[in-house]
PDB file of N, CA and C in Angstrom:
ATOM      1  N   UNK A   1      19.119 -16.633  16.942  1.00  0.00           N
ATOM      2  CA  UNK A   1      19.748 -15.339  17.083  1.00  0.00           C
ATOM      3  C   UNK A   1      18.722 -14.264  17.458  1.00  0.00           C
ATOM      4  N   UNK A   2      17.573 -14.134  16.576  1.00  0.00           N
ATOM      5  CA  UNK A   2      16.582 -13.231  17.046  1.00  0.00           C
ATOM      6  C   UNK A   2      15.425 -14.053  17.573  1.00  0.00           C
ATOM      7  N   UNK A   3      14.672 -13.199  18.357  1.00  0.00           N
ATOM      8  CA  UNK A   3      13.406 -13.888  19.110  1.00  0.00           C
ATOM      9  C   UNK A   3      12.629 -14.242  18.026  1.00  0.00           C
ATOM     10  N   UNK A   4      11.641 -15.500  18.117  1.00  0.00           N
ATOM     11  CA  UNK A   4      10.982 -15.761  16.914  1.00  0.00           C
ATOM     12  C   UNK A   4       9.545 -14.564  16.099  1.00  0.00           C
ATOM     13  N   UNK A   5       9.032 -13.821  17.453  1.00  0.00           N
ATOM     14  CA  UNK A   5       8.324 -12.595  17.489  1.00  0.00           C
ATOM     15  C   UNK A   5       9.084 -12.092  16.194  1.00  0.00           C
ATOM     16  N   UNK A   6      10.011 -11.661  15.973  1.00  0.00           N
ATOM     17  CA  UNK A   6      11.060 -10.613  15.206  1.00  0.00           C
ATOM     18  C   UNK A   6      10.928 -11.001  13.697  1.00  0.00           C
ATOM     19  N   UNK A   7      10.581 -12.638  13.685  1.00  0.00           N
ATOM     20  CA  UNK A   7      10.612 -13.214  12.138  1.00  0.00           C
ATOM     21  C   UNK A   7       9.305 -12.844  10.918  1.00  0.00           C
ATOM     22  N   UNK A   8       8.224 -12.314  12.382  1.00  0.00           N
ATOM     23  CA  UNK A   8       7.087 -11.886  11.798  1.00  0.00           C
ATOM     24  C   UNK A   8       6.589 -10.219  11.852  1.00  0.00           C
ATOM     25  N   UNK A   9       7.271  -9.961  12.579  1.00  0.00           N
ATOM     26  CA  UNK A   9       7.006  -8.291  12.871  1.00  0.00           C
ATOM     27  C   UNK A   9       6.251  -8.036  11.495  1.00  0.00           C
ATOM     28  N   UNK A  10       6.287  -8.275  10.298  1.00  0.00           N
ATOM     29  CA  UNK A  10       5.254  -7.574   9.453  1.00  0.00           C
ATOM     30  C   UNK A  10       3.713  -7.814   9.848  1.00  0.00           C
ATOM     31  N   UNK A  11       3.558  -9.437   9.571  1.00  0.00           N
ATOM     32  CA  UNK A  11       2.135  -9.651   9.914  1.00  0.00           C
ATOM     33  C   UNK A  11       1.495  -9.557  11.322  1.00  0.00           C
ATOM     34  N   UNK A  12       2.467  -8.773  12.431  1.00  0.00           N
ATOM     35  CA  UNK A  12       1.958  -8.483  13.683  1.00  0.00           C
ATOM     36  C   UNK A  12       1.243  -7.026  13.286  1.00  0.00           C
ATOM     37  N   UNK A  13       2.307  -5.970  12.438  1.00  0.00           N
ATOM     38  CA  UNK A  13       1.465  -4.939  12.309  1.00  0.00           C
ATOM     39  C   UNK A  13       0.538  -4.756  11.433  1.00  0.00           C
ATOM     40  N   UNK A  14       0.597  -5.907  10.387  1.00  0.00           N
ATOM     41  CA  UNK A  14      -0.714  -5.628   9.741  1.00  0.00           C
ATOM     42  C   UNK A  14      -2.156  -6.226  10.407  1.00  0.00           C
ATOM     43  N   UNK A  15      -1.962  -6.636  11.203  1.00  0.00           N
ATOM     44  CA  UNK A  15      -2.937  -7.335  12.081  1.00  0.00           C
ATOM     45  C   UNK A  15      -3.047  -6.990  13.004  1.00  0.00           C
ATOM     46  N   UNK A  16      -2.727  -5.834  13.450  1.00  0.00           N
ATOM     47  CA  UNK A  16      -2.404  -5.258  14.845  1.00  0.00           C
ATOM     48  C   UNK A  16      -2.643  -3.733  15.003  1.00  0.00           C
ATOM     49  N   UNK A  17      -2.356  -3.136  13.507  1.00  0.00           N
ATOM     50  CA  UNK A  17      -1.853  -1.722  13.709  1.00  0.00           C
ATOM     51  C   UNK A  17      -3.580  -0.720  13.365  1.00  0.00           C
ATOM     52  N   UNK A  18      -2.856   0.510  13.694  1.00  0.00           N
ATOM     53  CA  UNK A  18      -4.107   1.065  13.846  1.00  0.00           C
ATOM     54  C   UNK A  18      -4.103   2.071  12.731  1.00  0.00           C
ATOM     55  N   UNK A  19      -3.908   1.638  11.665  1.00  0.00           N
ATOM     56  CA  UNK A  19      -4.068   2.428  10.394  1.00  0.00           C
ATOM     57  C   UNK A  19      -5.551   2.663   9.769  1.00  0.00           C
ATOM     58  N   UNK A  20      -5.126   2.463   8.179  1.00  0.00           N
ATOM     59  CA  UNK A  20      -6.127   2.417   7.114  1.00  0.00           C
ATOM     60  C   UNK A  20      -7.193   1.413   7.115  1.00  0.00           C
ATOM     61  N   UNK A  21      -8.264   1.355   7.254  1.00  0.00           N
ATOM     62  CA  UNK A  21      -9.438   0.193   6.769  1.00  0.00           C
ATOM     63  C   UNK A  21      -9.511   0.594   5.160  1.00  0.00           C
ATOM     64  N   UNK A  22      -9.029  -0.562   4.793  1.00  0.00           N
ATOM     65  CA  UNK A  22      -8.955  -1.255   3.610  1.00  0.00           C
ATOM     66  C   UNK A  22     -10.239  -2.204   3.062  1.00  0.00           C
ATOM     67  N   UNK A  23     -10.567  -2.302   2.149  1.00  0.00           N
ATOM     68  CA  UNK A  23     -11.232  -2.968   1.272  1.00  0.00           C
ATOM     69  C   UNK A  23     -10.215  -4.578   1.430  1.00  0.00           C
ATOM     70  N   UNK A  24     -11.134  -5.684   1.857  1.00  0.00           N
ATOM     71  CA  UNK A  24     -10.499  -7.189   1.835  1.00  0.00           C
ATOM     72  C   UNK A  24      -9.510  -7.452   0.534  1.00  0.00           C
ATOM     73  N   UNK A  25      -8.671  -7.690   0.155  1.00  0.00           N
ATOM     74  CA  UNK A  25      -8.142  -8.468  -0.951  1.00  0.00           C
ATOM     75  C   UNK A  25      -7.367  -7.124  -1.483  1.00  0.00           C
ATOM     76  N   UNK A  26      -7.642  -5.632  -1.277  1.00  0.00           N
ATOM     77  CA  UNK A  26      -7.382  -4.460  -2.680  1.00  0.00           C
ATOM     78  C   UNK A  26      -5.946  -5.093  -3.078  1.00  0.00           C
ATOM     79  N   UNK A  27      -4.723  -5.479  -2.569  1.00  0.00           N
ATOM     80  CA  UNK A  27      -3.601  -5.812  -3.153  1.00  0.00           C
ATOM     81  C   UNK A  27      -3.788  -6.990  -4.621  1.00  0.00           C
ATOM     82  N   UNK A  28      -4.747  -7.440  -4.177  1.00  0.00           N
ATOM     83  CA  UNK A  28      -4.476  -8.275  -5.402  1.00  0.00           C
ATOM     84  C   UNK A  28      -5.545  -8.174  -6.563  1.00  0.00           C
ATOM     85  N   UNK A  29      -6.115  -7.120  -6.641  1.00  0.00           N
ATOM     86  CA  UNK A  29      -7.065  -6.948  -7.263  1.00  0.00           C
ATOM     87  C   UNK A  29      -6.103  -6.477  -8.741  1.00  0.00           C
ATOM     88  N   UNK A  30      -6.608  -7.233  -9.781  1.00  0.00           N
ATOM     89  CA  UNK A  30      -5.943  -6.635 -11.477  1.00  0.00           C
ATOM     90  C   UNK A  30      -5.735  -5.533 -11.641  1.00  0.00           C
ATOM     91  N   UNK A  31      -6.545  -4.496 -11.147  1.00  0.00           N
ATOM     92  CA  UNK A  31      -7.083  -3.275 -11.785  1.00  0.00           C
ATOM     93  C   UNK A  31      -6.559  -1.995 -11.290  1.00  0.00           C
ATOM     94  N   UNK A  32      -5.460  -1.736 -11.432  1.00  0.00           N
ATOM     95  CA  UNK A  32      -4.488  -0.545 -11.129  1.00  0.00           C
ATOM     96  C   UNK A  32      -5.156   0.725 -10.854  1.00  0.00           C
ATOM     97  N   UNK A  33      -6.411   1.101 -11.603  1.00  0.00           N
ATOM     98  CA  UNK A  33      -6.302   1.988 -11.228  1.00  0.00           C
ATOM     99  C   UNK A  33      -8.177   1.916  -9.746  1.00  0.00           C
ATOM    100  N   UNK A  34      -8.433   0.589  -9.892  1.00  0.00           N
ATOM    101  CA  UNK A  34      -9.110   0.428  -8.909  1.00  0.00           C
ATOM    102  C   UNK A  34      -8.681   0.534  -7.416  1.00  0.00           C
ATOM    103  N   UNK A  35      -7.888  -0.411  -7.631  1.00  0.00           N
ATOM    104  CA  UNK A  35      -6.679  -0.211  -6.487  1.00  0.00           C
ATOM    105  C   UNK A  35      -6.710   0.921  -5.955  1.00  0.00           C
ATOM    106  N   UNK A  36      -5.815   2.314  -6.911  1.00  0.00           N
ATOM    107  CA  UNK A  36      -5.752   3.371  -6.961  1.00  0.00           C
ATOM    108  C   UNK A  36      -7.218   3.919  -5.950  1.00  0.00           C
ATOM    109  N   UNK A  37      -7.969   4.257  -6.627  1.00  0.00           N
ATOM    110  CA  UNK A  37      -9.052   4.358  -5.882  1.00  0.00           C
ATOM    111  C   UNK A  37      -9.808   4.387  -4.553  1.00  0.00           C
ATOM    112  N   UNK A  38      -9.210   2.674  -4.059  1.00  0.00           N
ATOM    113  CA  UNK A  38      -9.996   2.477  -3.146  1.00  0.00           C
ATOM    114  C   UNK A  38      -8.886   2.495  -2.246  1.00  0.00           C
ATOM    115  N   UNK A  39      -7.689   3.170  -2.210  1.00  0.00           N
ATOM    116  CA  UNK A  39      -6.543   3.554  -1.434  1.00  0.00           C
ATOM    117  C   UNK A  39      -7.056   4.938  -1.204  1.00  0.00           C
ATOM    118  N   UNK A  40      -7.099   5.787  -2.866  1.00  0.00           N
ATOM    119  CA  UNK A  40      -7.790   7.171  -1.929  1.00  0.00           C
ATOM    120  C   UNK A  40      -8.621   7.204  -1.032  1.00  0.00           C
ATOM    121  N   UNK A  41     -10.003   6.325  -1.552  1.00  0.00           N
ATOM    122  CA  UNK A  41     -10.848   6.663  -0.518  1.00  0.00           C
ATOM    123  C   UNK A  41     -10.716   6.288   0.818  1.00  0.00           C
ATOM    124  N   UNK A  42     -10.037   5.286   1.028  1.00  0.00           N
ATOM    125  CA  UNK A  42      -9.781   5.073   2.413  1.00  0.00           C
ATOM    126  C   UNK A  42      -8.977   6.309   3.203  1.00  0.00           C
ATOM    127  N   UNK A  43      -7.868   6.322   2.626  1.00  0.00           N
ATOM    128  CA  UNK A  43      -6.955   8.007   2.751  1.00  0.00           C
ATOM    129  C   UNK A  43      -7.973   8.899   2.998  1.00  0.00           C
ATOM    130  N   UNK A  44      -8.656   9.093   2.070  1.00  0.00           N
ATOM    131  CA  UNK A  44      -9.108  10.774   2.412  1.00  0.00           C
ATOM    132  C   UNK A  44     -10.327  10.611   3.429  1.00  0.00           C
ATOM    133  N   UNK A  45     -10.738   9.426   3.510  1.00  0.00           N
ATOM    134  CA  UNK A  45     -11.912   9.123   4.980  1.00  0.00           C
ATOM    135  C   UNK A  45     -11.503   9.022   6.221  1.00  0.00           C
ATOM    136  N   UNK A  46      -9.833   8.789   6.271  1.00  0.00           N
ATOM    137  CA  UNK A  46      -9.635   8.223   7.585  1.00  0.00           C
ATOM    138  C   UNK A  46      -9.439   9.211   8.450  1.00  0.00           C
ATOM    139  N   UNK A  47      -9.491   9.169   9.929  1.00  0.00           N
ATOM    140  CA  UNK A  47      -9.479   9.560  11.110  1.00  0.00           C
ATOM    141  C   UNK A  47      -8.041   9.730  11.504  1.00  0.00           C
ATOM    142  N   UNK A  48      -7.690   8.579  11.048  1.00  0.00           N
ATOM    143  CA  UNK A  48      -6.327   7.762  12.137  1.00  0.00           C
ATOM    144  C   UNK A  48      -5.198   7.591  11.230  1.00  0.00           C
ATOM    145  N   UNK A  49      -5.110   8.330  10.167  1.00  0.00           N
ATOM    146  CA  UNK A  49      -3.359   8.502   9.499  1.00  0.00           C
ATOM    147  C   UNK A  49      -2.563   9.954  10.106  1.00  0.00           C
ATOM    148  N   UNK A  50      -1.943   9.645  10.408  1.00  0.00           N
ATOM    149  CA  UNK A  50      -0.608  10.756  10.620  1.00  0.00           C
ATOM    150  C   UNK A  50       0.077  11.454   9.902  1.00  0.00           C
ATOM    151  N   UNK A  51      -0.090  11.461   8.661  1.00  0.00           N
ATOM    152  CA  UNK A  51       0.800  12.317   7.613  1.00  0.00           C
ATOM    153  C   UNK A  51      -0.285  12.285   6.377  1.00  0.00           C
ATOM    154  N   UNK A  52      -0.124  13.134   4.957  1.00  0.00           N
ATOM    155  CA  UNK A  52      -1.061  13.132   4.646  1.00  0.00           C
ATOM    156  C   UNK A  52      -1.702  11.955   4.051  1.00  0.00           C
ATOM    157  N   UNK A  53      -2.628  11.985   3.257  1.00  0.00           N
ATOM    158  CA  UNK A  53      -3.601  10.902   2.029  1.00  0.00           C
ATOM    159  C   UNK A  53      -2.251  10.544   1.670  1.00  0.00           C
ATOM    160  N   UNK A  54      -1.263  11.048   0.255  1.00  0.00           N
ATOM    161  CA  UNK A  54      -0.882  10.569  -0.983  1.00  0.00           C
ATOM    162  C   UNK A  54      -0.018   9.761  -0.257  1.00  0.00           C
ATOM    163  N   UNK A  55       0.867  10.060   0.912  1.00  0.00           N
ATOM    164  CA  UNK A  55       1.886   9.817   1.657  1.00  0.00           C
ATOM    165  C   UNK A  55       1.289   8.699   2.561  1.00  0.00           C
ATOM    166  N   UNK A  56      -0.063   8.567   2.513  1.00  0.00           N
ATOM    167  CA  UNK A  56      -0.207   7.306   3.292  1.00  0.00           C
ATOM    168  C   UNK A  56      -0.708   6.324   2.639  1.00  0.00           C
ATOM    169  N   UNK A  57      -1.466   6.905   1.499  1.00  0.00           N
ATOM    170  CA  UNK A  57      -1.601   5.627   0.417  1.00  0.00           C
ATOM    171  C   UNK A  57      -0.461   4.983   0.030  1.00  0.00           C
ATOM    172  N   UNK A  58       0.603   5.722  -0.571  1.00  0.00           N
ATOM    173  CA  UNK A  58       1.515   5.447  -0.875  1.00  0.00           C
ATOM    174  C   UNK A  58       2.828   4.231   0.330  1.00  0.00           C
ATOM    175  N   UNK A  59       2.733   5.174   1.486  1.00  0.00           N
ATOM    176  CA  UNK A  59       3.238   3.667   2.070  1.00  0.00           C
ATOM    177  C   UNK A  59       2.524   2.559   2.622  1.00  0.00           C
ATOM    178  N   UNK A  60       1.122   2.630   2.207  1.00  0.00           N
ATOM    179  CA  UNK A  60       0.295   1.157   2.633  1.00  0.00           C
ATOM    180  C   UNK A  60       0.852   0.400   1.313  1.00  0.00           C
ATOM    181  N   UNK A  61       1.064   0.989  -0.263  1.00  0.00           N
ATOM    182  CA  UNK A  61       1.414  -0.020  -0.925  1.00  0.00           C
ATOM    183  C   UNK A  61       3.078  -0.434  -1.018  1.00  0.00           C
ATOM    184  N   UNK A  62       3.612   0.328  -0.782  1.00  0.00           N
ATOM    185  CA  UNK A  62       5.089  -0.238  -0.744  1.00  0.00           C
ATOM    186  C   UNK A  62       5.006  -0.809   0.809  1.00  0.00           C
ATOM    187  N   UNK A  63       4.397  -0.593   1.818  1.00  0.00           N
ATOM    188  CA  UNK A  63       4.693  -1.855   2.677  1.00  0.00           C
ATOM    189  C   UNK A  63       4.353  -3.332   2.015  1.00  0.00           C
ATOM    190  N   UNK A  64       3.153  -3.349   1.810  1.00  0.00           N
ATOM    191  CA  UNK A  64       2.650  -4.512   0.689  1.00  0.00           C
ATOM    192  C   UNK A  64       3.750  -4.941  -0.059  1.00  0.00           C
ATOM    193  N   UNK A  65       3.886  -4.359  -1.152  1.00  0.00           N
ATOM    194  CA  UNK A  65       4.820  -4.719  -2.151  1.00  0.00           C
ATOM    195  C   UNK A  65       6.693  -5.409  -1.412  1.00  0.00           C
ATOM    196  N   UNK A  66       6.712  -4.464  -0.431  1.00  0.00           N
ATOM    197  CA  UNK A  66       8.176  -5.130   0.456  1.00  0.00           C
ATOM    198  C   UNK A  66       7.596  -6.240   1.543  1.00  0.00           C
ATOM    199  N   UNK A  67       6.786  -6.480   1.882  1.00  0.00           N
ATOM    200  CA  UNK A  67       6.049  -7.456   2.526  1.00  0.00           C
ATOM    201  C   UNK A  67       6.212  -8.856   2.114  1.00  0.00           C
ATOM    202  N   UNK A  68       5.571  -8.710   0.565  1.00  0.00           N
ATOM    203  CA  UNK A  68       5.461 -10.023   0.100  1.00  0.00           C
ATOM    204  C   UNK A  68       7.065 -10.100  -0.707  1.00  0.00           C
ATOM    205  N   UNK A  69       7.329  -9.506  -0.956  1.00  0.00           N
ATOM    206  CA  UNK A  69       9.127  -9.199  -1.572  1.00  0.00           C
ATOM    207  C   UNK A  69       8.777 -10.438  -2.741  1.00  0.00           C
ATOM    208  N   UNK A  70       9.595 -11.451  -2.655  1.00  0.00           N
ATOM    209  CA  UNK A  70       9.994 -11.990  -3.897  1.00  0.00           C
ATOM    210  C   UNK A  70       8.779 -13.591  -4.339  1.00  0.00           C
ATOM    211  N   UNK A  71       7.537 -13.117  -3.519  1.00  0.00           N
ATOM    212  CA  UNK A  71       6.618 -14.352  -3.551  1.00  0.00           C
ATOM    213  C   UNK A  71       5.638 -13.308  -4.721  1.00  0.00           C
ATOM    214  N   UNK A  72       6.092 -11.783  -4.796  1.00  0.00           N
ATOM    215  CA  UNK A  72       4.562 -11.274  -5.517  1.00  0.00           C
ATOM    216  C   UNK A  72       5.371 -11.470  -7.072  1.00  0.00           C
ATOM    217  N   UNK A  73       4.234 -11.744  -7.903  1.00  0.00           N
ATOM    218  CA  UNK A  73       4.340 -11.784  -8.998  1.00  0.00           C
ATOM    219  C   UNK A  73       4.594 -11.026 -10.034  1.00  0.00           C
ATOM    220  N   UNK A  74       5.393 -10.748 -10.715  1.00  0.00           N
ATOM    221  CA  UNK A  74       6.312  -9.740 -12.096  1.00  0.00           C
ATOM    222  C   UNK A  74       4.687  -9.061 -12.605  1.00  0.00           C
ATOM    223  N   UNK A  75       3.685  -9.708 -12.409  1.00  0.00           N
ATOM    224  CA  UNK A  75       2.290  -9.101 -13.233  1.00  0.00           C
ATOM    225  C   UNK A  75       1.778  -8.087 -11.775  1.00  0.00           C
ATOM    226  N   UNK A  76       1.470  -8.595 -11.004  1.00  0.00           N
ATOM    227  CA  UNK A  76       0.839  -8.425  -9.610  1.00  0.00           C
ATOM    228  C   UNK A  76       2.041  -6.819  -9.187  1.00  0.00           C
ATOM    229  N   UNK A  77       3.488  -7.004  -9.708  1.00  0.00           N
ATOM    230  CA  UNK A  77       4.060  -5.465  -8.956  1.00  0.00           C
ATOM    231  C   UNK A  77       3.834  -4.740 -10.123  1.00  0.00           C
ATOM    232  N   UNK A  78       3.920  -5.218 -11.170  1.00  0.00           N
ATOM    233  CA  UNK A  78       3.343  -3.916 -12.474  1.00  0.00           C
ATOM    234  C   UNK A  78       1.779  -2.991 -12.074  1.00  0.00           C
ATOM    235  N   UNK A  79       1.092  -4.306 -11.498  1.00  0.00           N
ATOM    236  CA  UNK A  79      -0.567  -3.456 -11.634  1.00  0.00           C
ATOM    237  C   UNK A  79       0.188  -2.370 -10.297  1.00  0.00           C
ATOM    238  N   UNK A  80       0.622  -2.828  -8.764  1.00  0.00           N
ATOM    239  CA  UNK A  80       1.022  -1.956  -7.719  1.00  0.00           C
ATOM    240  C   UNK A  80       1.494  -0.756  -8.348  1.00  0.00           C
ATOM    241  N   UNK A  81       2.656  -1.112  -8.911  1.00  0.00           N
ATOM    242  CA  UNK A  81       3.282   0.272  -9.610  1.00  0.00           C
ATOM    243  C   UNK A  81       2.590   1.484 -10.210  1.00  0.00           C
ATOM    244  N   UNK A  82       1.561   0.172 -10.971  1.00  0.00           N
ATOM    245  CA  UNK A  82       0.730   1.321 -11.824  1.00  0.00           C
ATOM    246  C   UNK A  82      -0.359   1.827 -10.816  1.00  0.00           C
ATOM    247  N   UNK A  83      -0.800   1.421  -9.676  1.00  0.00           N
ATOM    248  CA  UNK A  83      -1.769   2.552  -8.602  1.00  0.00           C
ATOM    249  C   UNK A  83      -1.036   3.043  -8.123  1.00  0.00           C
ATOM    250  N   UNK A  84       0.384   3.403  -8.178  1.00  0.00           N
ATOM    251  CA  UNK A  84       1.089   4.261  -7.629  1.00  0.00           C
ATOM    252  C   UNK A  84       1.178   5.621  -8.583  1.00  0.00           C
ATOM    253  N   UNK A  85       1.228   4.737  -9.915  1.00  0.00           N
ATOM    254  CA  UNK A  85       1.479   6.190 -11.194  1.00  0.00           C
ATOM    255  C   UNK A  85      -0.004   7.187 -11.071  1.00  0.00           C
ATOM    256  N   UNK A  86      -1.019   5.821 -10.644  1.00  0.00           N
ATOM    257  CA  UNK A  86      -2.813   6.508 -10.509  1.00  0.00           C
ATOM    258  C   UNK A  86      -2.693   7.263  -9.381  1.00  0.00           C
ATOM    259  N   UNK A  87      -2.150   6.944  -8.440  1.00  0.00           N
ATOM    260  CA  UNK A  87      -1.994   7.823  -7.303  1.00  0.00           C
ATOM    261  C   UNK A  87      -1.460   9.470  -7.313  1.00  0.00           C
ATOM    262  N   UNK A  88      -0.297   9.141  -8.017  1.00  0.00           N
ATOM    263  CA  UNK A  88       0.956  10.250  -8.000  1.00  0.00           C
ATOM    264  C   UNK A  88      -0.336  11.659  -9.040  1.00  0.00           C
ATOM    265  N   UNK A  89      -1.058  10.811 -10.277  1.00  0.00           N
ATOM    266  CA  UNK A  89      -1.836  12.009 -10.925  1.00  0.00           C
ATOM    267  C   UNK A  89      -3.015  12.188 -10.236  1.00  0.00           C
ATOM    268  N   UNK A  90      -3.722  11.892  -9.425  1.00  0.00           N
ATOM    269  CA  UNK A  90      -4.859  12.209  -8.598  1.00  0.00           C
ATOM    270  C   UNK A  90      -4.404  13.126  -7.560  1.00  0.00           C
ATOM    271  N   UNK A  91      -3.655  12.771  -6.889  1.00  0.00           N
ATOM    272  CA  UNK A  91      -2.536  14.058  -5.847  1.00  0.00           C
ATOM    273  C   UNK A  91      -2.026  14.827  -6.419  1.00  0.00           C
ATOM    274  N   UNK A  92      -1.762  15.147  -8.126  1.00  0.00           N
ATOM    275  CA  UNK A  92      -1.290  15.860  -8.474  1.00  0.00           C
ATOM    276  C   UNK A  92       0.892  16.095  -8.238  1.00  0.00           C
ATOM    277  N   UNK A  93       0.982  14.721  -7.900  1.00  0.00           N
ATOM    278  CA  UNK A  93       2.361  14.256  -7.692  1.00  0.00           C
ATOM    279  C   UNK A  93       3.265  14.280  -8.888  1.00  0.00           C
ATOM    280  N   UNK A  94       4.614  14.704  -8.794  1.00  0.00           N
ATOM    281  CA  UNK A  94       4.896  14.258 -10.161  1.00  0.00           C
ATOM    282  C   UNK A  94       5.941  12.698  -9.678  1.00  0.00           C
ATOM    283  N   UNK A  95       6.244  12.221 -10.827  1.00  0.00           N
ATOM    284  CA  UNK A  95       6.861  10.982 -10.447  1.00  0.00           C
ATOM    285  C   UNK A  95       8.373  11.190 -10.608  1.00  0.00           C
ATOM    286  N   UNK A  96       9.099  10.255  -9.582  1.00  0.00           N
ATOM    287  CA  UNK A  96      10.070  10.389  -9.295  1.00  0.00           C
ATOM    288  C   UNK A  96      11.216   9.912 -10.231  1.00  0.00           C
ATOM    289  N   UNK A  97      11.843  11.154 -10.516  1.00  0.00           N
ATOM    290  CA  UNK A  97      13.229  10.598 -11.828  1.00  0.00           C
ATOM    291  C   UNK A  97      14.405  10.172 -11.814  1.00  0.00           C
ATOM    292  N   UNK A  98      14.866   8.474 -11.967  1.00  0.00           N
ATOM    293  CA  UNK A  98      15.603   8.423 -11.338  1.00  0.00           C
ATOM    294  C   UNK A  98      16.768   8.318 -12.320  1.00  0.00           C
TER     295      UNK A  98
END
C-alpha cells in the first residue's frame, strides 16, 4: 500500500536531518537529569534549530520516546519523562496540567 521508503521515514530523518548534535547513546543513558543536561547544552550551542532551546530539546525527546513507541522500556520512559520535568525547571517551564 505504501512505498517501503514510508515504513522508515523515522530513521531516514534521524540519519539524515540537520538538527541537534547529540552526545552518542544520551537516550539511554539512566540519569534523567544527565540527559537533561546534555540536551541543554546541545540546545543552547546550536546554530541550526529553528525555534527555541526548551522547544527543541523537548521535541528531540518526544521524537525519541514516539520513535521507539512500545519497544522502550516502562524504566527507560520514566528516566525520559523525568529530563523533561529537568528540562521544564531549567527553562523555567511550568508543567503541563492535565
Amino acid at each position: 500500500m505504501y512505498p517501503e521508503t514510508f515504513h522508515h521515514w523515522s530513521q531516514q530523518v534521524t540519519e539524515s536531518s540537520n538538527t541537534l548534535d547529540l552526545e552518542p547513546g544520551v537516550f539511554t543513558w539512566n540519569d534523567p537529569r544527565r540527559i537533561a543536561l546534555s540536551l541543554k547544552h546541545s540546545v543552547d550551542n546550536s546554530q541550526r534549530r529553528k525555534v527555541g532551546p526548551f522547544a527543541s530539546a523537548m521535541a528531540m525527546l518526544n521524537f525519541y520516546i514516539n520513535r521507539t513507541g512500545k519497544h522502550l522500556s516502562v524504566q527507560q520512559r520514566e528516566i525520559l519523562e523525568k529530563a523533561k520535568d529537568e528540562l521544564r525547571e531549567w527553562y523555567g517551564k511550568l508543567p503541563v496540567k492535565m
